[in-house]
N, C-alpha and C. Protein backbone atom coordinates (compact mmCIF):
# COMPACT_ATOMS: atom_id res chain seq x y z
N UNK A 1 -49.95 -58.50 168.74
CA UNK A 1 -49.87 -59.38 169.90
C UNK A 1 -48.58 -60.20 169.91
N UNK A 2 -48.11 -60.37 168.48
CA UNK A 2 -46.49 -61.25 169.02
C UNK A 2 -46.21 -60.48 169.64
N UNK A 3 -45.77 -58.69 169.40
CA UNK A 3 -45.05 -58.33 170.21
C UNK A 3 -45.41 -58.63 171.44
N UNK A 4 -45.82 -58.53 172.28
CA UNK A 4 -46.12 -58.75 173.44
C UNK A 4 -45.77 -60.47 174.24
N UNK A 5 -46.67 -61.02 173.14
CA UNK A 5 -45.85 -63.08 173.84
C UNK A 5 -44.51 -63.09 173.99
N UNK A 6 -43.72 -62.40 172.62
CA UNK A 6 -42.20 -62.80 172.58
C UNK A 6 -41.52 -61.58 173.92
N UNK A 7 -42.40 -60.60 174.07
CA UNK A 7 -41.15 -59.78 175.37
C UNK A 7 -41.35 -60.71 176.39
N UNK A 8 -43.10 -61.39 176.42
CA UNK A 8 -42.62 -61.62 177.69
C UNK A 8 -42.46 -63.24 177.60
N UNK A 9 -42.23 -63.87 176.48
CA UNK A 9 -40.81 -65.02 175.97
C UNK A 9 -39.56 -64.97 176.60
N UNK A 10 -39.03 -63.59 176.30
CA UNK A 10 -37.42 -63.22 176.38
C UNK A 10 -37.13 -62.93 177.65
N UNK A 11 -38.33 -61.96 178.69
CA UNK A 11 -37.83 -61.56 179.73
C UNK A 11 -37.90 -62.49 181.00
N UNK A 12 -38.87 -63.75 180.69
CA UNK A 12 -38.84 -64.77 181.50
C UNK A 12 -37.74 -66.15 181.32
N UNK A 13 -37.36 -66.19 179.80
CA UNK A 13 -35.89 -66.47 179.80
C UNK A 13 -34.40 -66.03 180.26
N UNK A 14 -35.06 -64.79 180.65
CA UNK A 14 -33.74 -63.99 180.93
C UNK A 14 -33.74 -63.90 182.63
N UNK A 15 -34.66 -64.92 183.40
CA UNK A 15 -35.00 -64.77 184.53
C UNK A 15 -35.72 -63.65 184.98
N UNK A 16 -36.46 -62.59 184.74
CA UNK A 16 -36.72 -61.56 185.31
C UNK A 16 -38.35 -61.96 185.73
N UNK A 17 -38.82 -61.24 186.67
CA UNK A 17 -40.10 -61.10 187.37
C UNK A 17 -41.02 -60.34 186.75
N UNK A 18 -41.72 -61.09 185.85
CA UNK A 18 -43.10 -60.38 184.90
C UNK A 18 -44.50 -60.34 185.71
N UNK A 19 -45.06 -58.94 185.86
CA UNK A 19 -46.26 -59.07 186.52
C UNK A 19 -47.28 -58.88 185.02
N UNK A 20 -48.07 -59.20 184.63
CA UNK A 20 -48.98 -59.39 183.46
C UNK A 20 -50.44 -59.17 183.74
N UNK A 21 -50.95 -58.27 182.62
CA UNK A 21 -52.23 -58.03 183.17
C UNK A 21 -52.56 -57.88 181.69
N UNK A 22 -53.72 -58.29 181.06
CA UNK A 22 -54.16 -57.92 179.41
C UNK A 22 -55.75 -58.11 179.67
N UNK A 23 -56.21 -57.56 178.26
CA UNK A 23 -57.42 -56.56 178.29
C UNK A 23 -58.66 -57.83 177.82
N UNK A 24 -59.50 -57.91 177.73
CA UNK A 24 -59.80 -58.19 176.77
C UNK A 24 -60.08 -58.03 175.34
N UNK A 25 -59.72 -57.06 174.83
CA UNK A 25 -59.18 -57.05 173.59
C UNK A 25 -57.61 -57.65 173.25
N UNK A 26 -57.25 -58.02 174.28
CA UNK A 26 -55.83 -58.81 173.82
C UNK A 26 -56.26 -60.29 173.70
N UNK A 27 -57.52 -61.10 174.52
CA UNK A 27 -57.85 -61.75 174.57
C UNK A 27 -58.36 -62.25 173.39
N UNK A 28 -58.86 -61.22 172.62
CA UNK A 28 -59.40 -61.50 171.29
C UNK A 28 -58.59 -61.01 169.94
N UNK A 29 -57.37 -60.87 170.11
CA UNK A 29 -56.42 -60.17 169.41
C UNK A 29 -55.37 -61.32 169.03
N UNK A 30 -55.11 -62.23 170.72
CA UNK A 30 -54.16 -63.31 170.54
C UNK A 30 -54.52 -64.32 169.55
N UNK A 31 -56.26 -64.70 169.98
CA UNK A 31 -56.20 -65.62 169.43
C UNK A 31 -56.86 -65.64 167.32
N UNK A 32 -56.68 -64.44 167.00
CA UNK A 32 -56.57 -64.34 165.63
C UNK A 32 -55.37 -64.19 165.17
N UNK A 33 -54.49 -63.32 166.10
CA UNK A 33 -53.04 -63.41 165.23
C UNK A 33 -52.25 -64.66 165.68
N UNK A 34 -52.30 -65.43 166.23
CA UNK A 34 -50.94 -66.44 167.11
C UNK A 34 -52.21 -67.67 167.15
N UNK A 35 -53.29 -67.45 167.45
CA UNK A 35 -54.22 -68.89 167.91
C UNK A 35 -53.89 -69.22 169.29
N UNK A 36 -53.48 -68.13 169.93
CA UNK A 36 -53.53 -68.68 171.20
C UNK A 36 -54.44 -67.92 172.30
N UNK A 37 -55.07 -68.99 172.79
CA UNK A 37 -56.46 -68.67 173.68
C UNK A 37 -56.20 -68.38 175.13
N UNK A 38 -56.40 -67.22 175.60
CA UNK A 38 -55.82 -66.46 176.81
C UNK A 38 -57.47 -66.74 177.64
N UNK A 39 -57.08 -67.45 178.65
CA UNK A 39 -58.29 -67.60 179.50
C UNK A 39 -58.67 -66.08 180.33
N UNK A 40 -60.14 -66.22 180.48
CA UNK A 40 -60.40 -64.62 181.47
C UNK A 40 -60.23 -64.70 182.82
N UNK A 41 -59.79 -66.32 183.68
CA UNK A 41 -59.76 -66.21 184.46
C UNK A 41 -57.89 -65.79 184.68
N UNK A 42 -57.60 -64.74 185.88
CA UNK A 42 -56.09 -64.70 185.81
C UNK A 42 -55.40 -66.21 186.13
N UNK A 43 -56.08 -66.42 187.19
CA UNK A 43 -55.54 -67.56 187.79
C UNK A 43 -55.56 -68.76 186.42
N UNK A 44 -56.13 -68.86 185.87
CA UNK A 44 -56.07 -70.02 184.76
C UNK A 44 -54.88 -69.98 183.61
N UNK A 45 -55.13 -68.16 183.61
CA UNK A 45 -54.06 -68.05 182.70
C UNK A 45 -52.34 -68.21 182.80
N UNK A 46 -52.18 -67.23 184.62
CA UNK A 46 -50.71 -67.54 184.77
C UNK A 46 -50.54 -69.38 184.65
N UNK A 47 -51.47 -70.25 185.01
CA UNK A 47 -50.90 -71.45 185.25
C UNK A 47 -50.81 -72.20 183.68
N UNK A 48 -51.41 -71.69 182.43
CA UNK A 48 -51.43 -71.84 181.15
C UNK A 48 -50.11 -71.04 180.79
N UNK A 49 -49.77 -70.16 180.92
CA UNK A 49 -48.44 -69.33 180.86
C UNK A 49 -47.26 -70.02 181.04
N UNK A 50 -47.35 -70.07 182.87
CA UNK A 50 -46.67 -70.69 183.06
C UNK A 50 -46.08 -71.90 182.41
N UNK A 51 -46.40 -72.87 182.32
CA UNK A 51 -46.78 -73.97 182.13
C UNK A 51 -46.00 -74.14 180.34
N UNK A 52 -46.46 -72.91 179.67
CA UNK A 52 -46.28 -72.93 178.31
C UNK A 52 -44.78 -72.14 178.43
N UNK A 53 -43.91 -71.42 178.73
CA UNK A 53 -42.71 -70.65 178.80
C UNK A 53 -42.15 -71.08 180.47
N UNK A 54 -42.16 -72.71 180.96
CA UNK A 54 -42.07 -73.39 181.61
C UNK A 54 -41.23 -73.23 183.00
N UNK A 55 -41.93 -72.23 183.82
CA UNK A 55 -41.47 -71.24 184.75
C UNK A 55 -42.42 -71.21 185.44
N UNK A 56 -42.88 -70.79 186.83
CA UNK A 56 -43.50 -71.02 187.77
C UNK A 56 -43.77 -69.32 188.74
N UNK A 57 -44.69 -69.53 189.40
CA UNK A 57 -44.94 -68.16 190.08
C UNK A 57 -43.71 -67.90 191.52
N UNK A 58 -43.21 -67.32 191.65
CA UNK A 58 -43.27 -65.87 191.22
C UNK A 58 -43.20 -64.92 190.35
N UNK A 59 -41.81 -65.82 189.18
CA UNK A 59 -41.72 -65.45 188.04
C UNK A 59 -42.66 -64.92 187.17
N UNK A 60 -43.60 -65.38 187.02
CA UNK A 60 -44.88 -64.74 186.41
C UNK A 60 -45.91 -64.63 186.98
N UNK A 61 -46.50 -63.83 187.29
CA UNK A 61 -47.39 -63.24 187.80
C UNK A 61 -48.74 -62.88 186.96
N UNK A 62 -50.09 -63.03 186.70
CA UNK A 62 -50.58 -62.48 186.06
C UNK A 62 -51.72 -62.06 186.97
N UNK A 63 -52.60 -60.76 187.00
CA UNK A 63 -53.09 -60.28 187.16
C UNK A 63 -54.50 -59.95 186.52
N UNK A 64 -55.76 -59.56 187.20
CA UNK A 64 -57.27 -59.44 186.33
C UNK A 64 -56.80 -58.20 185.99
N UNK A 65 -58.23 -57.43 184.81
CA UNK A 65 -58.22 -56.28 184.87
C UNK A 65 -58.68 -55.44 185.98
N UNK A 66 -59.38 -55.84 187.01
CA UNK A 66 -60.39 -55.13 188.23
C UNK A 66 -59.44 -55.60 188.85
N UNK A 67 -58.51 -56.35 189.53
CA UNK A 67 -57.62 -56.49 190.40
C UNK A 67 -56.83 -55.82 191.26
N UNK A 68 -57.78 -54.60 192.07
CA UNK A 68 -57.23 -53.08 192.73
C UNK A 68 -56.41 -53.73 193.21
N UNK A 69 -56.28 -54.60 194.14
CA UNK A 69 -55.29 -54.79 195.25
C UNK A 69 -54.08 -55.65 194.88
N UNK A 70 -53.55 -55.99 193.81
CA UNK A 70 -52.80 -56.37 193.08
C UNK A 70 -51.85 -55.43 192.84
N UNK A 71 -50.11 -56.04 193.08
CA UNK A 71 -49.26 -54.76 193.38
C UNK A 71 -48.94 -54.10 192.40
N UNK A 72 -49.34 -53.93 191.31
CA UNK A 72 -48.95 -53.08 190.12
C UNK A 72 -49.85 -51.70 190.54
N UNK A 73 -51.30 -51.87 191.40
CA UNK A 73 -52.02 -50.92 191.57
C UNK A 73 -51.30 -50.12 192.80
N UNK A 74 -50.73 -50.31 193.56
CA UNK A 74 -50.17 -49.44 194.73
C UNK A 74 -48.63 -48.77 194.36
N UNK A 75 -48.41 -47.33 194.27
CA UNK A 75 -46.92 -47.12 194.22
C UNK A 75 -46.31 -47.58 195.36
N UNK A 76 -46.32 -48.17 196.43
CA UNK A 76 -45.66 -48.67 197.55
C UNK A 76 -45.18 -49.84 196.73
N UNK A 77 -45.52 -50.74 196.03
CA UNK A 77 -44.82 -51.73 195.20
C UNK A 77 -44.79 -51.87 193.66
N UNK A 78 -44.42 -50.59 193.43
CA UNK A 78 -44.31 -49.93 191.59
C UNK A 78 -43.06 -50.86 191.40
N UNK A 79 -43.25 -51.47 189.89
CA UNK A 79 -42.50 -52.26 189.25
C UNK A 79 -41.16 -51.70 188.82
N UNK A 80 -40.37 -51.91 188.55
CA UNK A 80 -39.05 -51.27 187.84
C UNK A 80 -39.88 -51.13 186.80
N UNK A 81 -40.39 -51.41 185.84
CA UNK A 81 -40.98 -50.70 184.28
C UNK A 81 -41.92 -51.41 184.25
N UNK A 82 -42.93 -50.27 183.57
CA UNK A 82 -44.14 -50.68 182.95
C UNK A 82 -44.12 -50.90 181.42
N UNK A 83 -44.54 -52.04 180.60
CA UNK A 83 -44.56 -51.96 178.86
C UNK A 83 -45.81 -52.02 178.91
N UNK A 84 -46.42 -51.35 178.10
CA UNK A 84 -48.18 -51.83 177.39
C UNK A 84 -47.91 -52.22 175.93
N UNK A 85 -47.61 -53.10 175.65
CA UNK A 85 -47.49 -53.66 174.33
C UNK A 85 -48.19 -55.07 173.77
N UNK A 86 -49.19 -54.86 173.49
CA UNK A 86 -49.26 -53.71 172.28
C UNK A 86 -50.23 -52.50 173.32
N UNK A 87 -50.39 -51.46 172.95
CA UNK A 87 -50.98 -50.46 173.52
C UNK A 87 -52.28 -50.02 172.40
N UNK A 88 -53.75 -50.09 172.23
CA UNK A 88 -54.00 -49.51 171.42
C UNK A 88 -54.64 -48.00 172.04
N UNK A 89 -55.13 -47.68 170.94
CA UNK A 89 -55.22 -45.69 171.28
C UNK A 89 -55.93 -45.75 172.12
N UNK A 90 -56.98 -46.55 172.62
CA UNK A 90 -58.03 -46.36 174.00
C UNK A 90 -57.11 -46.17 174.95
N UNK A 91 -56.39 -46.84 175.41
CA UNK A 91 -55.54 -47.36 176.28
C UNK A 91 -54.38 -46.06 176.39
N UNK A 92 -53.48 -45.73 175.19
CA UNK A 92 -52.80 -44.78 174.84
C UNK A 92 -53.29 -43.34 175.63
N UNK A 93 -54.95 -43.07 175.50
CA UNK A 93 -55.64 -41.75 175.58
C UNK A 93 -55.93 -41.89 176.92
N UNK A 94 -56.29 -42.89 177.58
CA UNK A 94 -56.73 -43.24 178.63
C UNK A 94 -55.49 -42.83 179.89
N UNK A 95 -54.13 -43.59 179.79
CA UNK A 95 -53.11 -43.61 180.06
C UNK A 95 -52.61 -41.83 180.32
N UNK A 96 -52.52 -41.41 178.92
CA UNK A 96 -52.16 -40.05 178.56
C UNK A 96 -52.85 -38.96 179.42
N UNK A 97 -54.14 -39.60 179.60
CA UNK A 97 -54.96 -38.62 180.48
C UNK A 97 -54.82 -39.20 182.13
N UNK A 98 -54.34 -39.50 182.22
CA UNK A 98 -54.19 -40.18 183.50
C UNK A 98 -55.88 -40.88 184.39
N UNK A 99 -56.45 -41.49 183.38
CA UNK A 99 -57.85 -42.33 183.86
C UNK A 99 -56.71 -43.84 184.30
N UNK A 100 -57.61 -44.16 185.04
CA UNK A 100 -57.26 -46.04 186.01
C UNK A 100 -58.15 -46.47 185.97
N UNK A 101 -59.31 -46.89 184.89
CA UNK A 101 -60.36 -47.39 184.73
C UNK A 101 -60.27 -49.03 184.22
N UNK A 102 -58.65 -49.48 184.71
CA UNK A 102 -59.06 -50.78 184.65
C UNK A 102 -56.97 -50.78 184.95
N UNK A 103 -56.60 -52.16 185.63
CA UNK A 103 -55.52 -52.42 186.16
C UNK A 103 -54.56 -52.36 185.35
N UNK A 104 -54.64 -52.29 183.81
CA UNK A 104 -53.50 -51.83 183.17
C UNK A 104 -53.27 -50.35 183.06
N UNK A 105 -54.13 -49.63 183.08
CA UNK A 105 -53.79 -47.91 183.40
C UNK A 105 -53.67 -47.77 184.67
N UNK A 106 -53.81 -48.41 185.34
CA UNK A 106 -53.63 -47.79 186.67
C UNK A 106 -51.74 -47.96 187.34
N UNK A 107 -51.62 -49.19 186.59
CA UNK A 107 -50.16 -49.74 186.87
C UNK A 107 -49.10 -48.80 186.36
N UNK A 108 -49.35 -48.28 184.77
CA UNK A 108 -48.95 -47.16 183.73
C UNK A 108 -48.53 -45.63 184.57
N UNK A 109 -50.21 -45.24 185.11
CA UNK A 109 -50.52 -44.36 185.61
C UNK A 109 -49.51 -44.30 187.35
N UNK A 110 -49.17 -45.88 188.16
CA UNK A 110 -48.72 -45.36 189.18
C UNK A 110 -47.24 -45.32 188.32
N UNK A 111 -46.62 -46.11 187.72
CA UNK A 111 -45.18 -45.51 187.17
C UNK A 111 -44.64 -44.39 186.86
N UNK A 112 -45.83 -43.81 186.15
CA UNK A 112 -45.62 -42.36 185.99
C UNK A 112 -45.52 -41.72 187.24
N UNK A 113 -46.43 -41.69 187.63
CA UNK A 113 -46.43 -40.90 189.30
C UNK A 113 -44.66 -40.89 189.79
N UNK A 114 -44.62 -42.30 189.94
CA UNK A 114 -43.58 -42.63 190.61
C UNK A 114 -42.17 -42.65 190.47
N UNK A 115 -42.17 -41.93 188.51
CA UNK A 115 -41.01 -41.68 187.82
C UNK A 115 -40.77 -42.96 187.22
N UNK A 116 -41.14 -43.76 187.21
CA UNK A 116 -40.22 -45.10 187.18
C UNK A 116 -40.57 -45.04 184.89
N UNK A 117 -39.46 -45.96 184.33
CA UNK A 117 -39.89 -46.44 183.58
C UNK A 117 -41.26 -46.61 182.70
N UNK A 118 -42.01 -46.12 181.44
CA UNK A 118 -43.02 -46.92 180.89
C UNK A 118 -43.17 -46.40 179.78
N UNK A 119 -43.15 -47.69 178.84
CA UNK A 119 -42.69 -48.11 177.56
C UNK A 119 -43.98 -48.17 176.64
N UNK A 120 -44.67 -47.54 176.02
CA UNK A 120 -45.69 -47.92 175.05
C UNK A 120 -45.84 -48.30 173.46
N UNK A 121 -46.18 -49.22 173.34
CA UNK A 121 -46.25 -49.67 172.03
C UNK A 121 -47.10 -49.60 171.34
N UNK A 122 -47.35 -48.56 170.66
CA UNK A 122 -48.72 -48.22 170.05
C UNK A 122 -49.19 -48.88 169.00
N UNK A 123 -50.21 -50.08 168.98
CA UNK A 123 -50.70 -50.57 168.23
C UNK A 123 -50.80 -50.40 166.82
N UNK A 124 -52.11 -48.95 166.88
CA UNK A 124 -52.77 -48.27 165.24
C UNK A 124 -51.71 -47.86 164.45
N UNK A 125 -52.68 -47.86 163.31
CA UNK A 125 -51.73 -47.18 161.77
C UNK A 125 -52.93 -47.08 160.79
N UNK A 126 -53.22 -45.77 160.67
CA UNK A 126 -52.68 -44.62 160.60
C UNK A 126 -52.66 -43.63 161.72
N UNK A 127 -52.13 -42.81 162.03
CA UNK A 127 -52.74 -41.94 163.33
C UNK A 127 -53.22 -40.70 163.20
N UNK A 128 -54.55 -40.39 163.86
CA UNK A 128 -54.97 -39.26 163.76
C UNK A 128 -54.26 -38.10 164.81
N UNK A 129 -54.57 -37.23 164.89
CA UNK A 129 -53.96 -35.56 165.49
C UNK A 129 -54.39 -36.30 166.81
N UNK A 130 -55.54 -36.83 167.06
CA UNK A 130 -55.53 -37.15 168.78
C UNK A 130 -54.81 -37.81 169.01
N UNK A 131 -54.21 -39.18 168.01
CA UNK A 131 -53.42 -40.20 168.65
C UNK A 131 -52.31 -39.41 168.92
N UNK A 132 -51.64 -38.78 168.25
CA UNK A 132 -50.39 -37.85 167.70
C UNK A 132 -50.11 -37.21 169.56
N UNK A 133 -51.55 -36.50 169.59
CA UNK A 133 -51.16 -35.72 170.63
C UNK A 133 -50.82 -36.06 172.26
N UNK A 134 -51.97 -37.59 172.21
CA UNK A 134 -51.84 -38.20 173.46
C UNK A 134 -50.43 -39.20 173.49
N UNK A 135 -49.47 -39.55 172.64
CA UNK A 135 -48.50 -39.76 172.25
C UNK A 135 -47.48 -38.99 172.92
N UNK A 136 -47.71 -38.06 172.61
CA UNK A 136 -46.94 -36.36 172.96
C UNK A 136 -47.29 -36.27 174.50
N UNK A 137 -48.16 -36.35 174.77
CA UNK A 137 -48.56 -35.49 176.36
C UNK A 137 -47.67 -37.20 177.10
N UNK A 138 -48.19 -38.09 176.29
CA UNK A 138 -46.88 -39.26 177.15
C UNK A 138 -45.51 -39.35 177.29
N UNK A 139 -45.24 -38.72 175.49
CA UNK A 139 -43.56 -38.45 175.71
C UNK A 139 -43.08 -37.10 176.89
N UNK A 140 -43.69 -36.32 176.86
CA UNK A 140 -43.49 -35.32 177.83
C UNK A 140 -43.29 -35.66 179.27
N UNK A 141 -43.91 -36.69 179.51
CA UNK A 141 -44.44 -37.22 180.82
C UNK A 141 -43.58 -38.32 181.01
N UNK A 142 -42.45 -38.41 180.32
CA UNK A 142 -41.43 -39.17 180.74
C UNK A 142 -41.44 -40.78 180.08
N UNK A 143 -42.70 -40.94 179.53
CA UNK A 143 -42.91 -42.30 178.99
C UNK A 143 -42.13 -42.55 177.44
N UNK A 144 -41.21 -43.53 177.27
CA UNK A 144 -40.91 -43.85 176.01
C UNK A 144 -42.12 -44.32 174.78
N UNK A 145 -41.97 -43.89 173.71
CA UNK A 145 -43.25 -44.27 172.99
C UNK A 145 -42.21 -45.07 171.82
N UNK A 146 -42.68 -46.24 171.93
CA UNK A 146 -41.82 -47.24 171.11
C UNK A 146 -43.05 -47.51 169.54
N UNK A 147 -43.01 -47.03 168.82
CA UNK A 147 -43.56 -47.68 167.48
C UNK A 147 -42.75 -49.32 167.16
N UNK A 148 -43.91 -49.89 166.71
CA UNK A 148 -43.07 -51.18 166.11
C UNK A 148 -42.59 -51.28 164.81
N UNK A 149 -42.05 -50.47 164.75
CA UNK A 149 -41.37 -50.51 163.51
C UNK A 149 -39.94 -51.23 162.95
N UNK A 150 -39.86 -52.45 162.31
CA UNK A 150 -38.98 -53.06 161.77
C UNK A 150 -37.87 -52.56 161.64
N UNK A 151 -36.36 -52.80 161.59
CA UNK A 151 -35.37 -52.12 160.64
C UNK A 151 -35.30 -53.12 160.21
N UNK A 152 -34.86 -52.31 158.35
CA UNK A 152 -35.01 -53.80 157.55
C UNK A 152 -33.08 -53.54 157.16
N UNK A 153 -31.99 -52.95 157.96
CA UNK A 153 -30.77 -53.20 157.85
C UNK A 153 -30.10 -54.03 158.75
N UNK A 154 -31.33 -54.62 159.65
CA UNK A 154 -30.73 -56.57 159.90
C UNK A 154 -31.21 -57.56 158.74
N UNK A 155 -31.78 -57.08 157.62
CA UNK A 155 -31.90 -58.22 156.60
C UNK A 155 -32.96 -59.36 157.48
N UNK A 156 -34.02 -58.55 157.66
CA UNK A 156 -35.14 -59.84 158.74
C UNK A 156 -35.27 -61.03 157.60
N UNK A 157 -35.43 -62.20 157.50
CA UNK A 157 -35.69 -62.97 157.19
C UNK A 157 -37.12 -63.98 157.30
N UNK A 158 -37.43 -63.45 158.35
CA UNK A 158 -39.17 -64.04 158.79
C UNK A 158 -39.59 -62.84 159.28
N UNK A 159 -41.24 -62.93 159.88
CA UNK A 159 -41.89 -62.04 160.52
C UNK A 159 -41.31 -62.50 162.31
N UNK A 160 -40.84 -62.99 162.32
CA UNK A 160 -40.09 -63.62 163.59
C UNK A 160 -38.79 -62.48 163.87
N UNK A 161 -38.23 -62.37 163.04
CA UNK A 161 -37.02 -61.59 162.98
C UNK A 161 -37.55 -60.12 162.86
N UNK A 162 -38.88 -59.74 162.50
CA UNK A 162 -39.48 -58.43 162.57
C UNK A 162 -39.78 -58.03 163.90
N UNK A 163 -39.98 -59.21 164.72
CA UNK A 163 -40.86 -59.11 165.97
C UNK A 163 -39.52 -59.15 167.01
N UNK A 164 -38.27 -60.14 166.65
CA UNK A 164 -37.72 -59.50 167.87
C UNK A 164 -36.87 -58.56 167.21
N UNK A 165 -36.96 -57.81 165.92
CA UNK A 165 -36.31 -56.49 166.22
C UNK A 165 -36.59 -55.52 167.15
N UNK A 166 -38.14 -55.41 167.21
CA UNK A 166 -38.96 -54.55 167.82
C UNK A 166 -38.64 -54.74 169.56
N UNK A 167 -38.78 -55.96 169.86
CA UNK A 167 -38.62 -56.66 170.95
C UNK A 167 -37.48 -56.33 171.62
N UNK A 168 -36.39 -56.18 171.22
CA UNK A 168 -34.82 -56.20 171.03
C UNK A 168 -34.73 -54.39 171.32
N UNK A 169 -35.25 -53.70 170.91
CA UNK A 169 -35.51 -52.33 170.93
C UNK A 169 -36.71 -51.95 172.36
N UNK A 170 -37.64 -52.76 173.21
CA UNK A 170 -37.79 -52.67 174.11
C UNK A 170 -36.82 -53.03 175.37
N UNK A 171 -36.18 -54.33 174.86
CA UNK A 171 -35.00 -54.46 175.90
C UNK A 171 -34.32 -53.50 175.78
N UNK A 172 -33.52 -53.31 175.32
CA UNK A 172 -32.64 -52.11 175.21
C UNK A 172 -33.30 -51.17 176.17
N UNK A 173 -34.57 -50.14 176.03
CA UNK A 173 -34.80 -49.25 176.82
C UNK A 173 -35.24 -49.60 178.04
N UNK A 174 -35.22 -51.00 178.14
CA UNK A 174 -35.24 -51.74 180.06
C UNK A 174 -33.84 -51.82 180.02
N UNK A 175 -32.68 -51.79 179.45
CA UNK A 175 -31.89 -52.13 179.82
C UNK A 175 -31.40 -53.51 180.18
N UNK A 176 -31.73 -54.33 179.40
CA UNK A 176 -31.89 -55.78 179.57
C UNK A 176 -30.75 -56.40 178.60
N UNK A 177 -30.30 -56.70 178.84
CA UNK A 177 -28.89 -57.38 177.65
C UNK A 177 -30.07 -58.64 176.75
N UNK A 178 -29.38 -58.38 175.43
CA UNK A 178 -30.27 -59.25 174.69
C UNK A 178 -29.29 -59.84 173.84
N UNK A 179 -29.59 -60.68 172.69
CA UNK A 179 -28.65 -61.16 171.43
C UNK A 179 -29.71 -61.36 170.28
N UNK A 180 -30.94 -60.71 170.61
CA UNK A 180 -31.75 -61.07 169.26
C UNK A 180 -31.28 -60.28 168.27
N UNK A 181 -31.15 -59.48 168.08
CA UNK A 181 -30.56 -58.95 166.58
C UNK A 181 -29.20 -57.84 166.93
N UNK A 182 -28.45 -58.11 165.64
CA UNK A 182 -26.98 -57.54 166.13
C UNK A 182 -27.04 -56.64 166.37
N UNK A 183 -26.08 -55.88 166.88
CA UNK A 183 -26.12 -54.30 167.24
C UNK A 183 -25.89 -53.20 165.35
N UNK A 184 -25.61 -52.23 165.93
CA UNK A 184 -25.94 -51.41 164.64
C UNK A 184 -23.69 -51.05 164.22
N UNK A 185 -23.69 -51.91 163.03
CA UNK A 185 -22.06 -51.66 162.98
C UNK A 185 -21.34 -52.55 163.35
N UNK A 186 -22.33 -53.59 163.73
CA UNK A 186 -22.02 -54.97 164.47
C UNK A 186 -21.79 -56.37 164.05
């Protein structure tokens, strides 16, 4: 779950327009790793969001999971990129198979359609042959599959510096200019 607070830390510092939608299992994910308590109502949460990375709506946007009519669900207003990060394998298989059984696959699912951008961050470790494969049927399908995996030749110094390596490696494939960790040769 850092990954996920700190992208969308960086990309609302960086001015950009975050539409946000999380599961409830992120709900119960945040608040064991970080202690931070993600309300179920959306509306409670963008204004807790907000409020906390001190930026205002439009800028952030957050969204329910049942929220059909919410523009992440229509390709008439598909986002420049979709991230699911963290992504776990439900979500991954779900995605991979093209099910919309709740507003974060469906948002995934219209990007794909629509060519655009979408970035997955696959949670699990270890992975079995299914994760492996629905992985695969995503890379095929045009989706980047980002593992969070550290490089430890920036010399990380905290789990902070682990998280925006990873982080730093999603910008990059948005194309987002960053300065969290140096370049490679840099």
């Amino acid at each position: 779950m850092p990954y996920g607070v700190r992208l969308l830390e960086v990309l609302l510092q960086a001015g950009k327009n975050v539409q946000l939608i999380y599961s409830q299992a992120a709900q119960i994910v945040a608040q064991q790793e970080m202690g931070l308590q993600l309300p179920a109502s959306a509306a409670e949460a963008e204004a807790q969001l907000c409020e906390r990375f001190q930026v205002s709506a439009p800028q952030l946007r957050v969204f329910g999971r049942e929220e059909w009519f919410a523009p992440p669900a229509s390709g008439n207003s598909v986002a420049d990129a979709v991230v699911v990060c963290p992504a776990s394998m439900g979500t991954v298989a779900a995605i991979a198979n093209g099910l919309s059984e709740n507003l974060i696959e469906r948002a995934a699912d219209v990007a794909i359609k629509e060519r655009r951008p979408v970035i997955v961050v696959p949670r699990e470790t270890p992975l079995s042959a299914i994760h492996l494969q629905n992985l695969l049927t995503l890379a095929q399908n045009g989706c980047t599959v980002l593992p969070p995996a550290a490089g430890f030749y920036t010399k990380p110094q905290s789990i902070d510096d682990m998280v925006d390596f990873v982080v730093a490696r999603i910008l990059d494939q948005l194309r987002i200019p960053h300065a969290l960790v140096p370049k490679w040769g840099g």
